[in-house]
PDB file of N, CA and C in Angstrom:
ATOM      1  N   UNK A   1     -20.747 -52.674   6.307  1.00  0.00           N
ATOM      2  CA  UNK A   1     -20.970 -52.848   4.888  1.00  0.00           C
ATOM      3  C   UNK A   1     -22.361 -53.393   4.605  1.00  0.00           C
ATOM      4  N   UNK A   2     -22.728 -54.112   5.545  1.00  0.00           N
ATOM      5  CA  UNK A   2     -23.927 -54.395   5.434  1.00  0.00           C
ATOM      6  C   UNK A   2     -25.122 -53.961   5.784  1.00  0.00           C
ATOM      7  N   UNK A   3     -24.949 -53.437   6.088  1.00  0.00           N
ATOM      8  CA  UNK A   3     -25.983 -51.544   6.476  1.00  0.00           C
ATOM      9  C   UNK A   3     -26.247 -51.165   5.583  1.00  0.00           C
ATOM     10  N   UNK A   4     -25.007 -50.872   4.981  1.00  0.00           N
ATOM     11  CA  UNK A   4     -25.368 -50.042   3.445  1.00  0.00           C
ATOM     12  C   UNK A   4     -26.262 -50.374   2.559  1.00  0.00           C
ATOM     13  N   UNK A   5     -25.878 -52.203   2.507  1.00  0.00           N
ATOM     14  CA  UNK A   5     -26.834 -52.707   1.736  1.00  0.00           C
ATOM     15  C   UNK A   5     -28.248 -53.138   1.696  1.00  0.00           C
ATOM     16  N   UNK A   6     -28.450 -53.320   2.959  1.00  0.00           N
ATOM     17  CA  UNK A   6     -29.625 -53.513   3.444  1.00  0.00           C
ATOM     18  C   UNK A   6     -30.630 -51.786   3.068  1.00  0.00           C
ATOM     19  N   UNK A   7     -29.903 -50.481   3.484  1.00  0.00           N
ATOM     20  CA  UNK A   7     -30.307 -49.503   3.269  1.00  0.00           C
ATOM     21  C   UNK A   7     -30.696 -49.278   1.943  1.00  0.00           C
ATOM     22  N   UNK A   8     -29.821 -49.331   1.327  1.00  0.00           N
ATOM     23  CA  UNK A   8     -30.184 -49.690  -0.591  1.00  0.00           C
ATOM     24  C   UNK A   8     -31.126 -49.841  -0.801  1.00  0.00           C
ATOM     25  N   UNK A   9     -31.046 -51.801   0.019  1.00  0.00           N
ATOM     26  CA  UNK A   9     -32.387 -52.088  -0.704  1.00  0.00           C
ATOM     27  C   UNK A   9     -33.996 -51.608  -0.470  1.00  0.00           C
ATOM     28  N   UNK A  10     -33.386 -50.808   0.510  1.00  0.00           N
ATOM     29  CA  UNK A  10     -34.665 -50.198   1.149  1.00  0.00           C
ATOM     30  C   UNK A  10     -35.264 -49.249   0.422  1.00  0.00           C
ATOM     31  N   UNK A  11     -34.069 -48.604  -0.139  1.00  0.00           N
ATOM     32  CA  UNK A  11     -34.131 -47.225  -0.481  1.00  0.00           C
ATOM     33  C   UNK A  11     -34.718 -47.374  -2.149  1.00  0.00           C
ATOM     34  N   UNK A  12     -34.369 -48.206  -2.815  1.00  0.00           N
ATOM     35  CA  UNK A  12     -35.056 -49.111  -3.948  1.00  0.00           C
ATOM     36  C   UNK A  12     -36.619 -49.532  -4.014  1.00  0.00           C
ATOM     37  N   UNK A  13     -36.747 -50.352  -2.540  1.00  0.00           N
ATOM     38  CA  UNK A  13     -37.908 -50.943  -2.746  1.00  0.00           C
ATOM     39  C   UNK A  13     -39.117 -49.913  -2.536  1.00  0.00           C
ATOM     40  N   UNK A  14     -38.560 -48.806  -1.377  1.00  0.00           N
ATOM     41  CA  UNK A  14     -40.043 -47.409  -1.269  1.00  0.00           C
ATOM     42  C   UNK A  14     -39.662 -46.518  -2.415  1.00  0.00           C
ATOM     43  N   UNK A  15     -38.535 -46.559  -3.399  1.00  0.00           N
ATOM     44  CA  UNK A  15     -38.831 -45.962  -4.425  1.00  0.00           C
ATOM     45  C   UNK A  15     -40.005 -46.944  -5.289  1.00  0.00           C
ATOM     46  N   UNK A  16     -39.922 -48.315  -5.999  1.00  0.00           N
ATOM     47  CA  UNK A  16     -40.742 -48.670  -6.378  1.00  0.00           C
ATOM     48  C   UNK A  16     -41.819 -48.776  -6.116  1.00  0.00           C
ATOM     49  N   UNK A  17     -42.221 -48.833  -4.740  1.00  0.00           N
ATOM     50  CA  UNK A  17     -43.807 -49.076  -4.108  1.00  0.00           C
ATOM     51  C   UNK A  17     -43.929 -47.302  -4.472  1.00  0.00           C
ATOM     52  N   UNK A  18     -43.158 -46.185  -4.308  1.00  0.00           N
ATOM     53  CA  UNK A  18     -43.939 -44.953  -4.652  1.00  0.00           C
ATOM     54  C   UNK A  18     -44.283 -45.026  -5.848  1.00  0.00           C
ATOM     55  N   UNK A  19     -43.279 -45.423  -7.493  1.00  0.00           N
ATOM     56  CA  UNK A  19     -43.764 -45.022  -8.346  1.00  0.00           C
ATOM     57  C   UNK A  19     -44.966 -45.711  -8.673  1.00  0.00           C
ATOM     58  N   UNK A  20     -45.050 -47.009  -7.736  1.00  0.00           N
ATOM     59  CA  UNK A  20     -45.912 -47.722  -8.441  1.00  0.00           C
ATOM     60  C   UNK A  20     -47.368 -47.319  -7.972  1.00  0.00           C
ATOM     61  N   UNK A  21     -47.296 -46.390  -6.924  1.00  0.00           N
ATOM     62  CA  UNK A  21     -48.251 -45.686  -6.496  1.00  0.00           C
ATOM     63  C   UNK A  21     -48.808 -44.412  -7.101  1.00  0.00           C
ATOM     64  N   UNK A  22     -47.816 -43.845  -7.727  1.00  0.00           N
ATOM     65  CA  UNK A  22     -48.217 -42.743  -8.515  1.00  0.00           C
ATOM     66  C   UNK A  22     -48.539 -43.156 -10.216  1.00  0.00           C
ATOM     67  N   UNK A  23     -47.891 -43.939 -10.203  1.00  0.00           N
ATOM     68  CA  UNK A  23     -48.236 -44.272 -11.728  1.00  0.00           C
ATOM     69  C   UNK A  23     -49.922 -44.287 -12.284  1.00  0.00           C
ATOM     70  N   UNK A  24     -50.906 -45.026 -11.318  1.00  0.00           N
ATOM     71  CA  UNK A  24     -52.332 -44.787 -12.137  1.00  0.00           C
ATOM     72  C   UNK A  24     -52.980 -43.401 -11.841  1.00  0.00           C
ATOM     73  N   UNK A  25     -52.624 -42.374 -11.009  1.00  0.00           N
ATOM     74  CA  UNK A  25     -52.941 -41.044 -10.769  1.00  0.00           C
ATOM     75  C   UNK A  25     -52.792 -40.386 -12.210  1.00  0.00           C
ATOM     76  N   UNK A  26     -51.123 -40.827 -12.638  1.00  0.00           N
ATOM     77  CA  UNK A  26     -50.885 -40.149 -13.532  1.00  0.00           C
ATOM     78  C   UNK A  26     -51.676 -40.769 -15.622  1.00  0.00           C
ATOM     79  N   UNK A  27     -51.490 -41.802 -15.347  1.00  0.00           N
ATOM     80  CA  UNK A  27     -52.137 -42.469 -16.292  1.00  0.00           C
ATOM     81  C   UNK A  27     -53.836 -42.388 -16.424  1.00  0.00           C
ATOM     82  N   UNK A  28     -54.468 -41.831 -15.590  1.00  0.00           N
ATOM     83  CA  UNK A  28     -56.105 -42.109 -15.423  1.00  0.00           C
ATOM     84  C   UNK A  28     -56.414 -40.821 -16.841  1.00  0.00           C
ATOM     85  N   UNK A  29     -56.082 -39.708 -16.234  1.00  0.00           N
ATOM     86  CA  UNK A  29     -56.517 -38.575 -17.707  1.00  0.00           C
ATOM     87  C   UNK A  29     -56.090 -39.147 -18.505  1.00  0.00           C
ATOM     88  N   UNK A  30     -55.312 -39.954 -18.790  1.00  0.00           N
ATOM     89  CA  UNK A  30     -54.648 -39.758 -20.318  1.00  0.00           C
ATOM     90  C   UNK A  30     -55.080 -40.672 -21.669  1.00  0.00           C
ATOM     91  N   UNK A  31     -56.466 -41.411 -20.887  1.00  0.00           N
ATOM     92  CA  UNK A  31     -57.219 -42.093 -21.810  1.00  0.00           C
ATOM     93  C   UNK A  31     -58.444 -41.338 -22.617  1.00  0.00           C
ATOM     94  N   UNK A  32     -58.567 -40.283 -22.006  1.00  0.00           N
ATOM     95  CA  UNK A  32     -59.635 -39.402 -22.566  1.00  0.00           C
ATOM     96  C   UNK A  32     -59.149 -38.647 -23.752  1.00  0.00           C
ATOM     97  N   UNK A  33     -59.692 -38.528 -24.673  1.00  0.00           N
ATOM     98  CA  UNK A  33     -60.023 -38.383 -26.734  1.00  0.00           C
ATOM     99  C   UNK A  33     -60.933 -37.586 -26.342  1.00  0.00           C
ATOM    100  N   UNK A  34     -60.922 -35.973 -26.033  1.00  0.00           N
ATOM    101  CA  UNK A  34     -62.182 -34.637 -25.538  1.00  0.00           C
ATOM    102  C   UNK A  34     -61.651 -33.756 -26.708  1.00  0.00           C
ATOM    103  N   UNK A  35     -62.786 -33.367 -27.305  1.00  0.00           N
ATOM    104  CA  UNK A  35     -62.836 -32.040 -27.824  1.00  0.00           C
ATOM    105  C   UNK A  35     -62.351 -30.982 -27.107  1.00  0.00           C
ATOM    106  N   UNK A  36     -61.627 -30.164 -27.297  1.00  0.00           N
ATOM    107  CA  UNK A  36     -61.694 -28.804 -26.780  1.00  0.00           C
ATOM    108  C   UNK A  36     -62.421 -27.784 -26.893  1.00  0.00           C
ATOM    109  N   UNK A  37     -62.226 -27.974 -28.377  1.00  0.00           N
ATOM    110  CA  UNK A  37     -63.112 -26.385 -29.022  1.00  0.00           C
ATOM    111  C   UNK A  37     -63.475 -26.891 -30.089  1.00  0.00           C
ATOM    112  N   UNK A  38     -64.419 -26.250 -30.825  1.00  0.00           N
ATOM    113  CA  UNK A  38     -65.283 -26.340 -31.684  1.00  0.00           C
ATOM    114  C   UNK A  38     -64.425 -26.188 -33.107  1.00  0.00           C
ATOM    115  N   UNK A  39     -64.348 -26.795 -34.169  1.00  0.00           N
ATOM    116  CA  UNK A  39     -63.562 -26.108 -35.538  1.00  0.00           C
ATOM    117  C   UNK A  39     -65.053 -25.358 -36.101  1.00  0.00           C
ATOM    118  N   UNK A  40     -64.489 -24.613 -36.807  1.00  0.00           N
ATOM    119  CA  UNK A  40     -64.957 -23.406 -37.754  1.00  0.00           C
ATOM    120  C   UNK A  40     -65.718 -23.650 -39.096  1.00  0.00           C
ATOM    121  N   UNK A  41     -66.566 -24.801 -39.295  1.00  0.00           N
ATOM    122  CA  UNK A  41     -67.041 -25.113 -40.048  1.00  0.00           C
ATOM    123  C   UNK A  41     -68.276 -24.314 -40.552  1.00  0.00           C
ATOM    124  N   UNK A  42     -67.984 -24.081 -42.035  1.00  0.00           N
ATOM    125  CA  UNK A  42     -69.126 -22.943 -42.721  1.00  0.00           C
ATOM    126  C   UNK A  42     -70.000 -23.345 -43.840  1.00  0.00           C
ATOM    127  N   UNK A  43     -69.735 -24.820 -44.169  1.00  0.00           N
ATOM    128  CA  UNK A  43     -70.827 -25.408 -44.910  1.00  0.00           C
ATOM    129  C   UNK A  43     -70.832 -26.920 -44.674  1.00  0.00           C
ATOM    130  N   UNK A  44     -72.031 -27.574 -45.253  1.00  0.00           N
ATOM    131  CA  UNK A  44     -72.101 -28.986 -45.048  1.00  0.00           C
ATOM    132  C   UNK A  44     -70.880 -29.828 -45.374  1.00  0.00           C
ATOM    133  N   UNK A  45     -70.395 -30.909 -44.474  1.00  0.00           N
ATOM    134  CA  UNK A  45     -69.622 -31.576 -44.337  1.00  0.00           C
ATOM    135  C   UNK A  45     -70.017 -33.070 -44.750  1.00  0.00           C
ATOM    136  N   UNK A  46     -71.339 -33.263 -45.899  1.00  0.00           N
ATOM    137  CA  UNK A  46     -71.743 -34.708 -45.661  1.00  0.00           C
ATOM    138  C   UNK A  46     -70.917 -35.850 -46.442  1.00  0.00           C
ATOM    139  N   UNK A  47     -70.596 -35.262 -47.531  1.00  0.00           N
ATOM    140  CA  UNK A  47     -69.813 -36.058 -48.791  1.00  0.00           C
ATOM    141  C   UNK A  47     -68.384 -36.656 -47.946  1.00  0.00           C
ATOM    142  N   UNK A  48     -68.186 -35.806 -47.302  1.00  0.00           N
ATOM    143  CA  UNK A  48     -66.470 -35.862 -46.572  1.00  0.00           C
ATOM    144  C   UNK A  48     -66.891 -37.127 -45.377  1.00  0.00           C
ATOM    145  N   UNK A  49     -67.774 -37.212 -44.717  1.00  0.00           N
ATOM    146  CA  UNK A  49     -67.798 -37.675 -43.499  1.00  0.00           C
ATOM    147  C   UNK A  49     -67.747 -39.426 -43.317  1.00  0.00           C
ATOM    148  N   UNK A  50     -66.822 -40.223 -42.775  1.00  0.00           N
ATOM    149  CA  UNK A  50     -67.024 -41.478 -42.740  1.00  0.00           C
ATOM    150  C   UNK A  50     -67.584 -42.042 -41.566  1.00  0.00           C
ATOM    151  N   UNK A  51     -67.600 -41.521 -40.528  1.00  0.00           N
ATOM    152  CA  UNK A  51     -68.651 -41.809 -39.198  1.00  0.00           C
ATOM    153  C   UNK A  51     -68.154 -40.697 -38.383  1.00  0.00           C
ATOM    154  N   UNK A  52     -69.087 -40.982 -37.331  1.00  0.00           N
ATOM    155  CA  UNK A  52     -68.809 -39.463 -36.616  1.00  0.00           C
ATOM    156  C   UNK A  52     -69.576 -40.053 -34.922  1.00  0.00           C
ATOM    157  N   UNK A  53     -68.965 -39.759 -33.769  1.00  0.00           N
ATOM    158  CA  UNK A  53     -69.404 -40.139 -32.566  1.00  0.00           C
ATOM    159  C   UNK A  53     -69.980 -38.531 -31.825  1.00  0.00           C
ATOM    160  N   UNK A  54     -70.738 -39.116 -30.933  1.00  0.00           N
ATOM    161  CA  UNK A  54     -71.413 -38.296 -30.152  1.00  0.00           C
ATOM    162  C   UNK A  54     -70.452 -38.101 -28.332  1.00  0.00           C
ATOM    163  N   UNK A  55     -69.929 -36.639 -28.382  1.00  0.00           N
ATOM    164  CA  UNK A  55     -69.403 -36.129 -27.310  1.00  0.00           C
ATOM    165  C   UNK A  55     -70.112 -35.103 -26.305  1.00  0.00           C
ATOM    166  N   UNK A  56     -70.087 -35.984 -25.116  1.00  0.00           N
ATOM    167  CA  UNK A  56     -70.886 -35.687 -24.102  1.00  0.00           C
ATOM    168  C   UNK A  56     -70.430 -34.984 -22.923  1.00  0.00           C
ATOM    169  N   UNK A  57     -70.660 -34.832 -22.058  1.00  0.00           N
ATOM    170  CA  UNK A  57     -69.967 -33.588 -21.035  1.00  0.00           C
ATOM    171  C   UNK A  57     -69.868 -34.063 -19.803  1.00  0.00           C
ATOM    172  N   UNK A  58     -69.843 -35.665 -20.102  1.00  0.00           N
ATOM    173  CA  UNK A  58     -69.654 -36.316 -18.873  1.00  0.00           C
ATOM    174  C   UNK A  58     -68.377 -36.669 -18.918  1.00  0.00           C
ATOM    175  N   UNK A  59     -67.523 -37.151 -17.428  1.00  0.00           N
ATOM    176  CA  UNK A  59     -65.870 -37.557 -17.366  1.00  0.00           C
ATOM    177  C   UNK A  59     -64.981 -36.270 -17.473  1.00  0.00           C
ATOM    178  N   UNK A  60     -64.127 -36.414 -18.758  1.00  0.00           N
ATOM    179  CA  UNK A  60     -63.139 -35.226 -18.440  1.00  0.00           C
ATOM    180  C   UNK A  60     -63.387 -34.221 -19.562  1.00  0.00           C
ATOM    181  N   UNK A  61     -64.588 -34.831 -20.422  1.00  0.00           N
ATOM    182  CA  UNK A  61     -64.956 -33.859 -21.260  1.00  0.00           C
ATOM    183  C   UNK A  61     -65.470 -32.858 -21.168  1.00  0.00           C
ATOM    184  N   UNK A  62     -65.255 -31.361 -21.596  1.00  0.00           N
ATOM    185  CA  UNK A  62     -66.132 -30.308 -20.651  1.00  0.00           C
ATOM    186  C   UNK A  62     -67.206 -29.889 -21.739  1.00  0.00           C
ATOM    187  N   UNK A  63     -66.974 -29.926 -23.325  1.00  0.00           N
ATOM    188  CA  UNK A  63     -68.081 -29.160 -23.951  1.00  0.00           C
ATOM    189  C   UNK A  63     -68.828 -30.523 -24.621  1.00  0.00           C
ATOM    190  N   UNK A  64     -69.820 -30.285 -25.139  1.00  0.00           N
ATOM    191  CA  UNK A  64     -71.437 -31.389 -26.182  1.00  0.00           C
ATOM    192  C   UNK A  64     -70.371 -31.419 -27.353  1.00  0.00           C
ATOM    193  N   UNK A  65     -70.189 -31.993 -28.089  1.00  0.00           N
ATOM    194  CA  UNK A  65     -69.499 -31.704 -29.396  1.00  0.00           C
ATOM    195  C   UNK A  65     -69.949 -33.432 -30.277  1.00  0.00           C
ATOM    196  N   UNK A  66     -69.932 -32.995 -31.405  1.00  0.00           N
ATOM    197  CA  UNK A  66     -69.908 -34.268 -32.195  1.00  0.00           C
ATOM    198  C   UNK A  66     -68.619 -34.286 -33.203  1.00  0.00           C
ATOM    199  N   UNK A  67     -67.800 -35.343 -33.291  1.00  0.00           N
ATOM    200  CA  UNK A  67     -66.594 -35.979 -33.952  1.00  0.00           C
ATOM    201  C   UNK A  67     -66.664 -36.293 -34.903  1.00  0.00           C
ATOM    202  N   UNK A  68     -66.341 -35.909 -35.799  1.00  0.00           N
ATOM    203  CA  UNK A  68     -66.610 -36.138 -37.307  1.00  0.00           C
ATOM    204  C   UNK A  68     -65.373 -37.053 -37.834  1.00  0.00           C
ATOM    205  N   UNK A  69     -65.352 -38.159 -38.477  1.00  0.00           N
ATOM    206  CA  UNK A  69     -64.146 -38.758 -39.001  1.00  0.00           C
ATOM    207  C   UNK A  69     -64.016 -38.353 -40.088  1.00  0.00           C
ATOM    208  N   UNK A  70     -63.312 -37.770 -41.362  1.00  0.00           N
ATOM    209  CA  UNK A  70     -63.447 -37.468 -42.244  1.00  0.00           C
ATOM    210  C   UNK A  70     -62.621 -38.287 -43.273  1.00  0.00           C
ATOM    211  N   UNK A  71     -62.970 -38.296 -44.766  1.00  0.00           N
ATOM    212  CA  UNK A  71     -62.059 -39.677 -45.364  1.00  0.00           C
ATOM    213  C   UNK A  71     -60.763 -39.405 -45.808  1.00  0.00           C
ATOM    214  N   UNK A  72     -60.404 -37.849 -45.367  1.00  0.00           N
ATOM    215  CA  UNK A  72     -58.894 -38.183 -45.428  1.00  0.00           C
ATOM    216  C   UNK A  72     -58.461 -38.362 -44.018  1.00  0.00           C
ATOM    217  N   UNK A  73     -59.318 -39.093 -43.069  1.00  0.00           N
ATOM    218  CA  UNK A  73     -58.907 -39.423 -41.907  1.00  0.00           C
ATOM    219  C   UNK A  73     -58.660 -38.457 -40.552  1.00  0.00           C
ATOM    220  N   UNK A  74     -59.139 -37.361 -40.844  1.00  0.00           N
ATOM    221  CA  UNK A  74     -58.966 -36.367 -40.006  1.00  0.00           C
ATOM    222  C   UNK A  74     -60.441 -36.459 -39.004  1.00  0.00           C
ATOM    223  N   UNK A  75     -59.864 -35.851 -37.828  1.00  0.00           N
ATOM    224  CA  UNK A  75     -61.079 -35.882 -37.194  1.00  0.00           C
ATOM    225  C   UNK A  75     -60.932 -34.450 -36.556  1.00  0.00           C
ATOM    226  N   UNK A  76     -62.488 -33.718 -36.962  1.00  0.00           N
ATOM    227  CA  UNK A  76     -62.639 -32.487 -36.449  1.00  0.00           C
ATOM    228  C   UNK A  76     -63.831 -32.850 -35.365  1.00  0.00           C
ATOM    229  N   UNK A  77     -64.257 -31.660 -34.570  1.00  0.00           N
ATOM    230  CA  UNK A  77     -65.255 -31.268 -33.274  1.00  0.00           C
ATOM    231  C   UNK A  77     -66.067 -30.506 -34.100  1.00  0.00           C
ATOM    232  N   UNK A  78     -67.126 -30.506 -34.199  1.00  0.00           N
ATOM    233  CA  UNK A  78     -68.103 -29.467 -34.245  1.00  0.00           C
ATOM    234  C   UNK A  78     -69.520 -29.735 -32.971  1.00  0.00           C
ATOM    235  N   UNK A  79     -69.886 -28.579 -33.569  1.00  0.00           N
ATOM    236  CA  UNK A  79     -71.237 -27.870 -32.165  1.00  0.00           C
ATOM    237  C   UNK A  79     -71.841 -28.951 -32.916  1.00  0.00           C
ATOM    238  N   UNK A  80     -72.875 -29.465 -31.773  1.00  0.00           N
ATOM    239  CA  UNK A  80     -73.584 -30.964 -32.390  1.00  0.00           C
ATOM    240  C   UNK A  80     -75.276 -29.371 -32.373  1.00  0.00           C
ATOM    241  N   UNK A  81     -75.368 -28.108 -31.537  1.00  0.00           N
ATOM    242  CA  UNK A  81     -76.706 -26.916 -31.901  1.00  0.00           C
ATOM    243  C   UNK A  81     -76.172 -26.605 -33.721  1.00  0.00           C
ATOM    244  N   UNK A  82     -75.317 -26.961 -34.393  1.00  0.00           N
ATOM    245  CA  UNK A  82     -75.712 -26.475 -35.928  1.00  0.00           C
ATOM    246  C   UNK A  82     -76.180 -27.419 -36.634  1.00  0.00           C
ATOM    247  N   UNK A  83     -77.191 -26.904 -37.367  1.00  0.00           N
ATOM    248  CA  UNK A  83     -78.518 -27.452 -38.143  1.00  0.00           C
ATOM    249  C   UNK A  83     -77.962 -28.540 -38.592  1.00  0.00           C
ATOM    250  N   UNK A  84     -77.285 -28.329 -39.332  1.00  0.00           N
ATOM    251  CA  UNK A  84     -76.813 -29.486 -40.706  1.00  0.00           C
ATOM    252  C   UNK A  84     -76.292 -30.792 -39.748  1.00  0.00           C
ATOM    253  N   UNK A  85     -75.870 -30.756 -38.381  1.00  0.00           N
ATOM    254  CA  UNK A  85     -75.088 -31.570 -37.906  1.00  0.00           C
ATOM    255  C   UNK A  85     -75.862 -32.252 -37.427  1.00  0.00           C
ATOM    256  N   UNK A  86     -77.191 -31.813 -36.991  1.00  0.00           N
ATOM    257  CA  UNK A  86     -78.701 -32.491 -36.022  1.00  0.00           C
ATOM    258  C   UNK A  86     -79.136 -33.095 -37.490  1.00  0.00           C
ATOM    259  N   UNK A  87     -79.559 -32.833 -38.385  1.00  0.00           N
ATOM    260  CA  UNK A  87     -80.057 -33.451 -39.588  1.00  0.00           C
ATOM    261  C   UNK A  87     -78.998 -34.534 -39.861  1.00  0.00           C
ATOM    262  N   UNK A  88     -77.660 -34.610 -40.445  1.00  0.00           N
ATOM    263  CA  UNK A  88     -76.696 -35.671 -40.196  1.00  0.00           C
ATOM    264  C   UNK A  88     -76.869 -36.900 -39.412  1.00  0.00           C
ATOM    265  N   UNK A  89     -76.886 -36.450 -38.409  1.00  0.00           N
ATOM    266  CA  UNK A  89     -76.928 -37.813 -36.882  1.00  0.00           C
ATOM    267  C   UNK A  89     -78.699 -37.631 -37.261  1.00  0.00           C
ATOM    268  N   UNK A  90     -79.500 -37.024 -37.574  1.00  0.00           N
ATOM    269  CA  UNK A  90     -80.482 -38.301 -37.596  1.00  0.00           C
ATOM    270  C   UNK A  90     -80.738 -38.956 -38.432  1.00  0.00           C
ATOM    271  N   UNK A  91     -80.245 -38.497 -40.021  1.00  0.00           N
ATOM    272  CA  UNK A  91     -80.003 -39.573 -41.011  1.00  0.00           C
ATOM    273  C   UNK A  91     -79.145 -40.569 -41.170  1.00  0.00           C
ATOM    274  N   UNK A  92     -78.356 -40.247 -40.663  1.00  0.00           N
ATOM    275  CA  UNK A  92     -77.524 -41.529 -40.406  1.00  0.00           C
ATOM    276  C   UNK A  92     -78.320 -42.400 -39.444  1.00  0.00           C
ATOM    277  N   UNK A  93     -78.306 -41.657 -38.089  1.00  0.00           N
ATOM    278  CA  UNK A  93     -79.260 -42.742 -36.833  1.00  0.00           C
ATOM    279  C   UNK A  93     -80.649 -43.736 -37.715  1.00  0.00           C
ATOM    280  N   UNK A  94     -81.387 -42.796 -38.690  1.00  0.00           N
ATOM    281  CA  UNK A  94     -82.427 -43.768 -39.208  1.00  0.00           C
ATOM    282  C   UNK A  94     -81.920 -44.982 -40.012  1.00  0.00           C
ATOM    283  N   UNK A  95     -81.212 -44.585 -41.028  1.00  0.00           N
ATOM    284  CA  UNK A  95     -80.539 -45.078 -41.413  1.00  0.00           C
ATOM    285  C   UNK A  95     -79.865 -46.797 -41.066  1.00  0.00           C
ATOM    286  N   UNK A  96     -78.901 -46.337 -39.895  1.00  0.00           N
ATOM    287  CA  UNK A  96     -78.556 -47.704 -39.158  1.00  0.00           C
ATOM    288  C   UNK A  96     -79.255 -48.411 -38.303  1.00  0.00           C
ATOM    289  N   UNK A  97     -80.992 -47.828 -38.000  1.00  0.00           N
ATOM    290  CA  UNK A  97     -81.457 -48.341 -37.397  1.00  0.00           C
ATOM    291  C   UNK A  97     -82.569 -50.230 -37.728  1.00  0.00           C
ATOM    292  N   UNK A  98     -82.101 -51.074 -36.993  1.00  0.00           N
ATOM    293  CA  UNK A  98     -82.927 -52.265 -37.397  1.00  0.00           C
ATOM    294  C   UNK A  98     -81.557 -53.013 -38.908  1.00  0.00           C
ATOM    295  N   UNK A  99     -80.204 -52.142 -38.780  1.00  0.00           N
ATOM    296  CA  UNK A  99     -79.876 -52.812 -39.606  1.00  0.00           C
ATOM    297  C   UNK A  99     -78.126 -53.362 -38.204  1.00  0.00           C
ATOM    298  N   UNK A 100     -78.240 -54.694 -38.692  1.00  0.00           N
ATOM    299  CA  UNK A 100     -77.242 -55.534 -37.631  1.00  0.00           C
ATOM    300  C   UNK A 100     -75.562 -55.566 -38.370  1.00  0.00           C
TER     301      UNK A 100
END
């Protein structure tokens, strides 16, 4: 009877040391916020926009994209190569610059 139990606990404890081994494998992607694809945007977006971050192609991100927050809270991807979006980030960038 006491075989059994001893086996149990065995059989318990290399289940926990596995999951606890697989658990940050599985958790490491799942902090990454990546664009996929580009949305379909066909005119200026400036009135709408409440900040917007710069996406880079480093980590698990694969395309350049810039994040637009928008004020009904939505956040789209666009190509950071269209005009209006390079003029944007540098008015804004002047903008916040030298201010704390």
């Amino acid at each position: 009877m006491e075989t059994k139990q001893s086996t149990m606990k065995f059989q318990i404890l290399f289940f926990l040391l596995l999951l606890a081994c697989v658990h940050p494998s599985v958790a490491q992607g799942s902090y990454e916020n990546c664009c996929l694809q580009y949305a379909h945007v066909r005119r200026n977006l400036n009135k709408y926009i409440l900040s917007f971050r710069v996406q880079k192609t480093d980590g698990g991100c694969n395309i350049p994209a810039v994040v637009l927050k928008l004020k009904n809270f939505r956040e789209i991807c666009v190509d950071p190569r269209i005009k209006w979006v390079n003029q944007m980030i540098q008015k804004r960038s002047e903008n916040n610059t030298g201010k704390i």
